[in-house]
Protein backbone atom coordinates (compact mmCIF):
# COMPACT_ATOMS: atom_id res chain seq x y z
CA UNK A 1 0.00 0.00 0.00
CA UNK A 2 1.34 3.81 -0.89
CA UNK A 3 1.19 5.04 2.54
CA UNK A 4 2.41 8.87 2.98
CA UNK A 5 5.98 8.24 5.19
CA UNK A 6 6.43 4.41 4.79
CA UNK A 7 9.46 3.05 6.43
CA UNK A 8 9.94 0.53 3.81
CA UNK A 9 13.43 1.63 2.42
CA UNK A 10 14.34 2.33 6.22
CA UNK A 11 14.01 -1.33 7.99
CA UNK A 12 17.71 -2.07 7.08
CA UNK A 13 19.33 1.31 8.98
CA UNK A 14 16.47 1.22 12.11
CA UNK A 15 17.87 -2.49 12.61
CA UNK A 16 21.75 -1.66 12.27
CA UNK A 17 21.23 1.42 14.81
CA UNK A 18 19.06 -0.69 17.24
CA UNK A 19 22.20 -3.63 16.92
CA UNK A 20 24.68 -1.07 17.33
CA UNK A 21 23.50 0.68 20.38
CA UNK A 22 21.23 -1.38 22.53
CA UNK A 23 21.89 -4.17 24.34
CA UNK A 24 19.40 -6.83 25.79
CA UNK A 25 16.12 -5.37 23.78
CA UNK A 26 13.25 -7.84 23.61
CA UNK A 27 10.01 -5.72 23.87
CA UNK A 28 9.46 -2.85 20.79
CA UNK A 29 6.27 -0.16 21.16
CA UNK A 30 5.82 0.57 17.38
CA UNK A 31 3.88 3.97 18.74
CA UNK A 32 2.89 5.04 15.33
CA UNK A 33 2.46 2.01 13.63
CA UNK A 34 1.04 3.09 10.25
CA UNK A 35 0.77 -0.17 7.72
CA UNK A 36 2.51 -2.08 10.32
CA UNK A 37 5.71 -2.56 8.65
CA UNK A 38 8.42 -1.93 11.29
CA UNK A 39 6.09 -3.76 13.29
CA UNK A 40 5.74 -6.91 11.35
CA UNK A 41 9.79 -6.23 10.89
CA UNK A 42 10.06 -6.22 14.10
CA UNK A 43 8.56 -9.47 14.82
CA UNK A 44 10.37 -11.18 11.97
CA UNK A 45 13.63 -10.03 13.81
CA UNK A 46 12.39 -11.86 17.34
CA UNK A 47 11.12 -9.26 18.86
CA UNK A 48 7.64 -8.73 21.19
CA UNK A 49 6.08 -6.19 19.32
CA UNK A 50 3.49 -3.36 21.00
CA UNK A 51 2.11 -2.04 18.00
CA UNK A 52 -0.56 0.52 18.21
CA UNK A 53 -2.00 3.51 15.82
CA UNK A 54 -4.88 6.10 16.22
CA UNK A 55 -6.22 5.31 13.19
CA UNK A 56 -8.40 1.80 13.21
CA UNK A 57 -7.45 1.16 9.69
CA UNK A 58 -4.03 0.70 10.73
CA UNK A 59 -4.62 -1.57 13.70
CA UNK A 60 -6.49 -3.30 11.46
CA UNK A 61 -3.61 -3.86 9.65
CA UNK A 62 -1.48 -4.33 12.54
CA UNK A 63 -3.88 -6.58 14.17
CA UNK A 64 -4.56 -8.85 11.25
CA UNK A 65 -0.97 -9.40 10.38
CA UNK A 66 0.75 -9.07 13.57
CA UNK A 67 -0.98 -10.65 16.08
CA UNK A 68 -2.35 -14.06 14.02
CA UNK A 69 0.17 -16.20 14.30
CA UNK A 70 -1.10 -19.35 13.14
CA UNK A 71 -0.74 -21.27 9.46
CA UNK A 72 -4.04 -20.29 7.22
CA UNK A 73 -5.74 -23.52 7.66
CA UNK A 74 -7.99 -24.91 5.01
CA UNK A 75 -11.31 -23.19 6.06
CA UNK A 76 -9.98 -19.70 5.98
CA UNK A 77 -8.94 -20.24 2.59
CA UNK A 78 -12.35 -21.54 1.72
CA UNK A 79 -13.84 -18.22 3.40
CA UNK A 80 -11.28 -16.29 1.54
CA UNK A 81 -12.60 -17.63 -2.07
CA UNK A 82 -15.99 -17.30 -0.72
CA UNK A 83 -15.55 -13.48 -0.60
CA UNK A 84 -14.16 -13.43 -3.74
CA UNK A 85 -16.54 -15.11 -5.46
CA UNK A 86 -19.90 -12.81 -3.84
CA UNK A 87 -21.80 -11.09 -6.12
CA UNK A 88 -25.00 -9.41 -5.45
CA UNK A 89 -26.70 -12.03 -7.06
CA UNK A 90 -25.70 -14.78 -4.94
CA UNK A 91 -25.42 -12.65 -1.78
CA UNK A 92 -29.51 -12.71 -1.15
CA UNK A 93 -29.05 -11.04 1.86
CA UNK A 94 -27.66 -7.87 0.35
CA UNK A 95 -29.30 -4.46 0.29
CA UNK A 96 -27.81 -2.20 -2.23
CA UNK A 97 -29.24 1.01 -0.09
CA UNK A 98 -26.89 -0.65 2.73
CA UNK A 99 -24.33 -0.34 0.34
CA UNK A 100 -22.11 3.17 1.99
CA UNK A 101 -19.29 2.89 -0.34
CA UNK A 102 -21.36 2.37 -3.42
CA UNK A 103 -23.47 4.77 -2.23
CA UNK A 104 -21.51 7.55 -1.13
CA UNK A 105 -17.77 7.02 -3.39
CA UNK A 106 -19.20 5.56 -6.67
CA UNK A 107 -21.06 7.34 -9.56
CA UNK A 108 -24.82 6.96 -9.21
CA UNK A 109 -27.70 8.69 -8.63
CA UNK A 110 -26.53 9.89 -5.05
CA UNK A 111 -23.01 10.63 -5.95
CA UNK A 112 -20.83 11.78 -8.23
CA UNK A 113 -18.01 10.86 -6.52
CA UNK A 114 -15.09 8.32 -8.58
CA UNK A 115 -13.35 6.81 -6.04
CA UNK A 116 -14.05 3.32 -7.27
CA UNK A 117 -16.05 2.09 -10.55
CA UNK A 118 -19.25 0.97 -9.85
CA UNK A 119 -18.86 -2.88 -9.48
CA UNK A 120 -15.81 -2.52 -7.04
CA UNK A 121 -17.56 -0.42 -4.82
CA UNK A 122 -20.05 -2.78 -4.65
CA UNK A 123 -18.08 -5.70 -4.55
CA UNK A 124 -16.37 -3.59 -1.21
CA UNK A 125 -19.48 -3.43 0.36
CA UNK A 126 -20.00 -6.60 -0.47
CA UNK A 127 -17.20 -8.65 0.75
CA UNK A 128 -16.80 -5.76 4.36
CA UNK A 129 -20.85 -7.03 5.24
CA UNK A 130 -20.47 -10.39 4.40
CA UNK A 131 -17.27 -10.89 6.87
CA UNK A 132 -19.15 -8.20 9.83
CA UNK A 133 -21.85 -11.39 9.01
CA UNK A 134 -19.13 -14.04 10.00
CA UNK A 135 -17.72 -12.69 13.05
CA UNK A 136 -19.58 -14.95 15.05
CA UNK A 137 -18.24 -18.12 13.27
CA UNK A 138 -14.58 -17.22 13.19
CA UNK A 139 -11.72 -16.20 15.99
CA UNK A 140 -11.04 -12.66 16.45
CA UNK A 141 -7.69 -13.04 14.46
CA UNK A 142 -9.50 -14.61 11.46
CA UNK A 143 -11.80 -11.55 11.68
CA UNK A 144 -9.08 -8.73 11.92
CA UNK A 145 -7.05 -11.13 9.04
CA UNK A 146 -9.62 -10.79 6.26
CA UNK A 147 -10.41 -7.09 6.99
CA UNK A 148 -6.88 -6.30 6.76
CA UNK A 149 -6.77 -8.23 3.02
CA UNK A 150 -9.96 -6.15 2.11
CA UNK A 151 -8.21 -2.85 3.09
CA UNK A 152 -4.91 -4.25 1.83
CA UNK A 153 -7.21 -5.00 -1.45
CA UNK A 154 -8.87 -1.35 -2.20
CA UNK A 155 -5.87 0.73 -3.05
CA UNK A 156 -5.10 -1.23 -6.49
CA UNK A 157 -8.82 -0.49 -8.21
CA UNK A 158 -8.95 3.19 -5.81
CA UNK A 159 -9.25 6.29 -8.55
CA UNK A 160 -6.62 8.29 -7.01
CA UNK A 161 -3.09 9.31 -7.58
CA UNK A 162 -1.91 8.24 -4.11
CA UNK A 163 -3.88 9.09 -0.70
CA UNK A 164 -7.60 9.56 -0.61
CA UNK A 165 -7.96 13.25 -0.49
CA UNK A 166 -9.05 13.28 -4.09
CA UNK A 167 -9.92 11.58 -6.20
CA UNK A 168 -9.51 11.24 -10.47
CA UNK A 169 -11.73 13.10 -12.69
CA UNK A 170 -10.73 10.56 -15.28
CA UNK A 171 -10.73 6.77 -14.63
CA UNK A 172 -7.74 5.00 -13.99
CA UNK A 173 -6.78 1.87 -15.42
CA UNK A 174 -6.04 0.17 -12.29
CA UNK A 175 -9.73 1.02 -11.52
CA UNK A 176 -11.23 -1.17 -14.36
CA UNK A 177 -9.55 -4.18 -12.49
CA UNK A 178 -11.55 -6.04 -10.16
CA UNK A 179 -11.16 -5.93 -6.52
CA UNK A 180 -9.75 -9.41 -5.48
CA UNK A 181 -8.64 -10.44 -1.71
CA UNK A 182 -5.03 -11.54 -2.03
CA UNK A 183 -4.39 -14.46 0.97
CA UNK A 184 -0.93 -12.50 2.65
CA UNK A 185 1.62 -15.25 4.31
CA UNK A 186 1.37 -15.00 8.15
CA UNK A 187 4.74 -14.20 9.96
CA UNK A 188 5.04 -16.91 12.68
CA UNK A 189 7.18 -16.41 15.85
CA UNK A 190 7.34 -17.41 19.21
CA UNK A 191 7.50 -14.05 20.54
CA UNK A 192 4.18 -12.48 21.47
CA UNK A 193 2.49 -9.41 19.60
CA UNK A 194 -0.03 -7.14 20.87
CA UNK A 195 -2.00 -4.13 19.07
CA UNK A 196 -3.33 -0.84 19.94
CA UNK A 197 -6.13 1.68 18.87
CA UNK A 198 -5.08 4.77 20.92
CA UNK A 199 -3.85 8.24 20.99
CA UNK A 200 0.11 7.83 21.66
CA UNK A 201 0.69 9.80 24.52
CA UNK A 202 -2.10 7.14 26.29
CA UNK A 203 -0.84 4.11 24.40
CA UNK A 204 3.02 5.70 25.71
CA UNK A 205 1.60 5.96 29.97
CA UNK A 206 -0.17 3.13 29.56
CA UNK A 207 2.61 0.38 27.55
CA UNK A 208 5.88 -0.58 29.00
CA UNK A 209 8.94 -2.14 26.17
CA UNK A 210 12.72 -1.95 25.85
CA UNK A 211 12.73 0.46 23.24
CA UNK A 212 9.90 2.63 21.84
CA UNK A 213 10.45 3.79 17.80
CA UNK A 214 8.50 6.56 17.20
CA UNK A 215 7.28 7.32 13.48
CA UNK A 216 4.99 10.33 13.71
CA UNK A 217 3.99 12.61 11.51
CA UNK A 218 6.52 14.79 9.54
CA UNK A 219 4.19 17.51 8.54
CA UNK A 220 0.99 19.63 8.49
CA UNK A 221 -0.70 16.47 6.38
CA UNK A 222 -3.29 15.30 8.56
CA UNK A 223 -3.47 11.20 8.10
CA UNK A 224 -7.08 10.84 8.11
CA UNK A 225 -8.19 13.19 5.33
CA UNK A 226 -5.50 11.06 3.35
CA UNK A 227 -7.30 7.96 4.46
CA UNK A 228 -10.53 8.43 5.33
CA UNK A 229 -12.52 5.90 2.65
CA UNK A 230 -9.99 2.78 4.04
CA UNK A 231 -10.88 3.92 7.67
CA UNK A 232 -14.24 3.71 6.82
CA UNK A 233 -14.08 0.89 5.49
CA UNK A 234 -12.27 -0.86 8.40
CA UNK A 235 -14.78 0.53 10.98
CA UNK A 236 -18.15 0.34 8.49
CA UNK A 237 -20.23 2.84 10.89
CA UNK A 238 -21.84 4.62 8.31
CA UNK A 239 -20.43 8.31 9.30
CA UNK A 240 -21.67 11.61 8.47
CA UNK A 241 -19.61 12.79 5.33
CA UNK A 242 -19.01 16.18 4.09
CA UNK A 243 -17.50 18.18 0.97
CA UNK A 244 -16.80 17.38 -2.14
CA UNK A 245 -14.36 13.83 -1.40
CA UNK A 246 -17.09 12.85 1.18
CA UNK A 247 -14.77 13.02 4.06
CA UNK A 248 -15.23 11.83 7.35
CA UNK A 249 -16.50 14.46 10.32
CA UNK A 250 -13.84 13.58 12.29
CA UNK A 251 -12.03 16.40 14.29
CA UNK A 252 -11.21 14.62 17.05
CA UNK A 253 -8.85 12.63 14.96
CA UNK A 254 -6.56 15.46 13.73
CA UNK A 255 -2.83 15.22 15.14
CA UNK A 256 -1.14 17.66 16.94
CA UNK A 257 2.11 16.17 15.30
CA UNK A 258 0.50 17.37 12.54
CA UNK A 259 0.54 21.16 13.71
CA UNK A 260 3.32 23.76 13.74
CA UNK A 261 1.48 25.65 16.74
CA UNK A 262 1.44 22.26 18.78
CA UNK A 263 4.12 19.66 17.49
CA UNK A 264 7.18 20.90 20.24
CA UNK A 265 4.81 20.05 23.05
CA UNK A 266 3.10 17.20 21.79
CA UNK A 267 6.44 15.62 21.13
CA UNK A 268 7.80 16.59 24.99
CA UNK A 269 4.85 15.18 26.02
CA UNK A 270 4.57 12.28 24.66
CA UNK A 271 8.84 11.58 25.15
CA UNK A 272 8.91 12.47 28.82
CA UNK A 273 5.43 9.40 29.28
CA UNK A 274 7.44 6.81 27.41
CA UNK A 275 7.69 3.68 29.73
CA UNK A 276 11.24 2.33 28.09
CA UNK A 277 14.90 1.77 28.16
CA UNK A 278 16.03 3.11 24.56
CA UNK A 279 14.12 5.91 22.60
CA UNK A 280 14.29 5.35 18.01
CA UNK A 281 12.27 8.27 16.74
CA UNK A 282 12.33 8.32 12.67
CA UNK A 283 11.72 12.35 10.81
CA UNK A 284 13.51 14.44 8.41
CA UNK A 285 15.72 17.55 7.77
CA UNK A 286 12.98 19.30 6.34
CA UNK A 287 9.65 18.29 9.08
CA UNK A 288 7.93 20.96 11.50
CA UNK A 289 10.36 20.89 13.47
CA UNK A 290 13.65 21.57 12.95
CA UNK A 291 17.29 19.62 13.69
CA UNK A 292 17.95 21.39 16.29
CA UNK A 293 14.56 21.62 18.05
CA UNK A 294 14.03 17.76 17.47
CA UNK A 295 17.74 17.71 18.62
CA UNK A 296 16.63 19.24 22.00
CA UNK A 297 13.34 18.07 22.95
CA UNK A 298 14.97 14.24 22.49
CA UNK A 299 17.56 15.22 24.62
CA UNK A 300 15.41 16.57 27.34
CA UNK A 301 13.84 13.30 27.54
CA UNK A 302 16.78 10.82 27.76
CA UNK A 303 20.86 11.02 28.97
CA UNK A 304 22.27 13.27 26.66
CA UNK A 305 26.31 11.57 26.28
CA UNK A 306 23.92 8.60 25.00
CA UNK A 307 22.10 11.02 22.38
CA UNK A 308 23.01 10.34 18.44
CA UNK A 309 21.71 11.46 15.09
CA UNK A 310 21.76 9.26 11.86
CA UNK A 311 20.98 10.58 8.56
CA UNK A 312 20.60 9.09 5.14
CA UNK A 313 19.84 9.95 1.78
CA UNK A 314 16.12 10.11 0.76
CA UNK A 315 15.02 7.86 -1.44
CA UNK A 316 11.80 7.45 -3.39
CA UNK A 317 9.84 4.59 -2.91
CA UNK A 318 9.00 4.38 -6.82
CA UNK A 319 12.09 4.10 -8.13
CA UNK A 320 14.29 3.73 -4.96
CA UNK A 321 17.00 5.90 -6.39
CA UNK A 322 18.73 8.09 -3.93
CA UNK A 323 17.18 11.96 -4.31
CA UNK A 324 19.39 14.70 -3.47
CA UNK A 325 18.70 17.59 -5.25
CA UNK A 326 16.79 19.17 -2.23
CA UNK A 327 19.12 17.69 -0.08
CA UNK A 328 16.56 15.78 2.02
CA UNK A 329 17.21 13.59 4.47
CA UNK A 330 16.11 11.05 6.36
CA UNK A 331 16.90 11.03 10.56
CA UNK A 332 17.11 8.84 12.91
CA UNK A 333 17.39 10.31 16.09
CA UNK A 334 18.36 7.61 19.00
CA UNK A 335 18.73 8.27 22.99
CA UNK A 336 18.75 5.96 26.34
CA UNK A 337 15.93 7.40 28.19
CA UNK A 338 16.23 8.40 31.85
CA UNK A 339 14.69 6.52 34.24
């Protein structure tokens, strides 16, 4: 999944600087967890693994990758193809007028909106009542497993360049695909995995680990405008939308990580409540707050002779080619916290 800030070209330098500077670390709080990839990194590297986000989307994602654990056993893989295979013909159950993402993202006569052709949005709506319908007959990982494939699922026939803040006035090829669960390899472990749906300064009081890493937000791009069709999708409450995109009335979801005005004292905040040994926060040269401000507040939080700064080149997901023409780069800031 395009996810704005993925870590994905990072796991290689997080694990060297983790190697090279901790010792004895068994217990990670992932505190912004995002797709869950330094999480599920994490736990391929033996390591217990808190993982929590604000967003449900992404402990959905978390949650159905991280924490199921066993082999996808035959029936699961029969439910899978069942999904796959609904239509609303053989779905008697279904009621199109039930149907929120057809309804509200899809061209029709209640929307203009192209977020999705008609038959994926349906097919969505679909396959997200059919497994709320399930629930009862499957475990609570099996649950979180399949909505993670469905949200996993949506961004490769989604109308949009990137994020779901807008979406194409022309259609896409990818769109003219159909939508198609993909069964995703479980990561198994002996170590346990845990996720969380909480604002990080709780999920930081609350959680105690080894080392926290820390991915927050960068900049003034608020995550849930971005994502707001896959979060309703995971959470399928049938919110009031506004605006032109149909976005979710959600203010209470808006970062302060995310503001100029509040990001210095969310961050000291949320650094001086961490319950851990090590603190691994990832930003850039070029976030809300600068170097040396980042520099400081970290420093006010741990012992500052154990305080170091790692930088690296930027690179592009797309074509993973170094990109230095701005001169961005990438930070890892690292510090033993004080107890």
């Amino acid at each position: 999944m395009r996810y704005i800030g993925s870590k994905i070209l990072m796991l290689s330098n997080i694990k060297n600087v983790i190697d090279q500077n901790t010792e004895n670390v068994q217990t990670i709080a992932d505190v912004f967890s995002g797709t869950g990839v330094v999480s599920r990194f994490f736990k391929q590297n033996g390591y217990s693994v808190y993982s929590n986000d604000s967003l449900y989307m992404s402990y959905v994602l978390s949650k159905g990758m991280l924490e199921m654990d066993n082999p996808i056993s035959p029936k699961l893989k029969e439910t899978i193809n069942h999904l796959n295979t609904l239509t609303v013909e053989n779905a008697k159950w279904f009621d199109i007028n039930t149907a929120f993402i057809y309804q509200n993202y899809s061209p029709n006569e209640n929307s203009k909106r192209m977020y999705f052709q008609n038959k994926n949005a349906i097919k969505i709506d679909l396959i997200r009542q059919e497994i709320e319908r399930l629930k009862p007959q499957i475990t609570e990982s099996e649950y979180f497993y399949l909505l993670a494939l469905l949200i996993n699922a949506v961004p490769y026939v989604s109308n949009i360049t990137g994020t779901y803040g807008a979406y194409l006035k022309f259609w896409d090829k990818r769109t003219y695909n159909s939508l198609v669960l993909q069964e995703t390899e479980i990561l198994h472990s002996n170590v346990n995995c845990k996720c969380y749906n909480m604002n990080a300064t709780d999920f930081a009081q609350q959680v105690v680990s080894d080392l926290a890493y820390l991915d927050p937000p960068y900049n003034g791009r608020q995550y849930m405008p971005n994502y707001h069709i896959l979060e309703t999708i995971a959470r399928y409450d049938y919110p009031q939308i506004k605006g032109i995109t149909g976005m979710r009335i959600d203010p209470e979801k808006m970062s302060d990580f995310c503001k100029k005005s509040k990001a210095e004292q969310a961050f000291r905040e949320l650094l001086t409540n961490l319950n851990c040994r090590y603190i691994l926060l990832s930003y850039n040269n070029e976030s809300l707050l600068s170097t040396d401000v980042m520099s400081q507040i970290i420093q006010e939080a741990g012992i500052r002779q154990t305080f170091r700064l790692f930088e690296y080149d930027y690179r592009r997901y797309k074509n993973k080619i170094p990109n230095n023409a701005a001169g961005l780069k990438e930070q890892l800031y690292f510090i033993e916290k004080k107890l």
